[in-house]
Protein backbone atom coordinates (compact mmCIF):
# COMPACT_ATOMS: atom_id res chain seq x y z
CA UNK A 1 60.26 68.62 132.34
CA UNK A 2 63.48 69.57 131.17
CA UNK A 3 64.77 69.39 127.63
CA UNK A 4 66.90 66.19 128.21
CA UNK A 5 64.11 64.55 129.62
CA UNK A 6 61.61 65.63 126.74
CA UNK A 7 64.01 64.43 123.94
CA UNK A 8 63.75 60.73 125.58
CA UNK A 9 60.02 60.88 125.26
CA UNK A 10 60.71 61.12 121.35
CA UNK A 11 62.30 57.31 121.18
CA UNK A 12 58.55 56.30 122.33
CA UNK A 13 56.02 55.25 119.85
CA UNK A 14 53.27 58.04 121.16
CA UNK A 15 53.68 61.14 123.65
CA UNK A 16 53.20 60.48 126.95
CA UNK A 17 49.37 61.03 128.20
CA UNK A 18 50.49 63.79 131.15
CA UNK A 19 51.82 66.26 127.81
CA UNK A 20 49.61 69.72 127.62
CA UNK A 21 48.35 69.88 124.05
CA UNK A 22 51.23 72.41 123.19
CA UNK A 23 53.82 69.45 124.54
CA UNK A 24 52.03 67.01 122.61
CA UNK A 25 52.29 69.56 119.38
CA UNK A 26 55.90 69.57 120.07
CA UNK A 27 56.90 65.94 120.47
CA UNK A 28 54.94 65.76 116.96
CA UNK A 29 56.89 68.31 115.47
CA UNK A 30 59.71 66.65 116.33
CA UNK A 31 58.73 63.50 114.81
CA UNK A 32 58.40 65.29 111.98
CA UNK A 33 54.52 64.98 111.97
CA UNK A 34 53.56 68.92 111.21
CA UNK A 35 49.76 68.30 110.37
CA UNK A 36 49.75 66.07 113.78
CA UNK A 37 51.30 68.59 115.12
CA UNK A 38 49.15 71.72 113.79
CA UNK A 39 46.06 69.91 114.82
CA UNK A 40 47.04 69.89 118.69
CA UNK A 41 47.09 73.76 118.84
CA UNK A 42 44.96 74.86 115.83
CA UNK A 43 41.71 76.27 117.40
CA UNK A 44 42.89 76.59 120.94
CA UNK A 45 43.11 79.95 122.31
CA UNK A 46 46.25 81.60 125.01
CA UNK A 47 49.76 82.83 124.66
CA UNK A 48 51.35 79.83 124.50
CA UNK A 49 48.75 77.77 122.13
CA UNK A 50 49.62 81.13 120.08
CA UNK A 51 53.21 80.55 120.15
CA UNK A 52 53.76 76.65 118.93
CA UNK A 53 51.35 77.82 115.86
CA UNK A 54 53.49 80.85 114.79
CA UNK A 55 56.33 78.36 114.98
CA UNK A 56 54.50 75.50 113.11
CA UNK A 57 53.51 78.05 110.68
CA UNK A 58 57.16 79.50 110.70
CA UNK A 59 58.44 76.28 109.88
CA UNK A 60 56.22 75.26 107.37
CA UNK A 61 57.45 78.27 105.42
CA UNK A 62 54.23 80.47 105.79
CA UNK A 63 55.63 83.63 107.99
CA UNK A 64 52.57 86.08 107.53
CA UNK A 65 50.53 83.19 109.26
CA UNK A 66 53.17 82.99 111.69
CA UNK A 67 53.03 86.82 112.43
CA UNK A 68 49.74 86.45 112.98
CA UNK A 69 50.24 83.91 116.00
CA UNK A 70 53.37 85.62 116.85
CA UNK A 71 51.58 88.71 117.66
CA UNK A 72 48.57 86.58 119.20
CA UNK A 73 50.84 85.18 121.42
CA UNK A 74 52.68 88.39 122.49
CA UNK A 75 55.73 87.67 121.00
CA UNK A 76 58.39 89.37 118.20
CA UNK A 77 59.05 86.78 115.27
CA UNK A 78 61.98 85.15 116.72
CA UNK A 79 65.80 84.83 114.39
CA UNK A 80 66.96 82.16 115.92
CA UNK A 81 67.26 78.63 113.75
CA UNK A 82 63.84 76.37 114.00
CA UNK A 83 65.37 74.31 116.09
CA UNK A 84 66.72 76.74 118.56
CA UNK A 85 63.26 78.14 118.87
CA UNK A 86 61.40 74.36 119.46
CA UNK A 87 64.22 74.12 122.24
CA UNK A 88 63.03 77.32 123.55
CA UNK A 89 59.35 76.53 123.43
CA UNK A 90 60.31 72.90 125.24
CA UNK A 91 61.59 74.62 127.96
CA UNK A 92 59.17 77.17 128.09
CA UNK A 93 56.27 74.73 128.61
């Protein structure tokens, strides 16, 4: 799924059922549902699971937490702007 076709899911009233857990962390993220959002990835374990929490945390304003999952996940803290990172993560997954 591209990003175009993501952002249309977000007019819907829930995500759609065929979303991973990190997808369904996203569309909730952008709904601007963090805890809804934190509880799809919180407690599951890979790189990727790893990533949406360091940027949940990120954005929540807690960066140590998000190092934590950054470096879980394999990655270097990103710079780029919040949303610029949830578009990278969008089309990453």
């Amino acid at each position: 799924m591209n990003l175009a076709d993501f952002t249309k899911t977000l007019a819907e009233s829930a995500p759609p059922s065929s979303f991973t857990h990190c997808q369904t962390a996203l569309w909730y993220d952008a709904k601007g549902e963090w805890h809804t959002a934190h509880q799809q990835v919180d407690g599951l374990e890979g790189k990727e699971p790893a990533w949406v929490h360091a940027y949940l945390h990120r954005k929540e304003g807690d960066l140590g937490n998000a190092g934590y999952w950054y470096r879980r996940a394999g990655k270097e803290p990103t710079r780029f702007s919040l949303q610029e990172e949830w578009e990278e993560l969008v089309m990453a997954l």
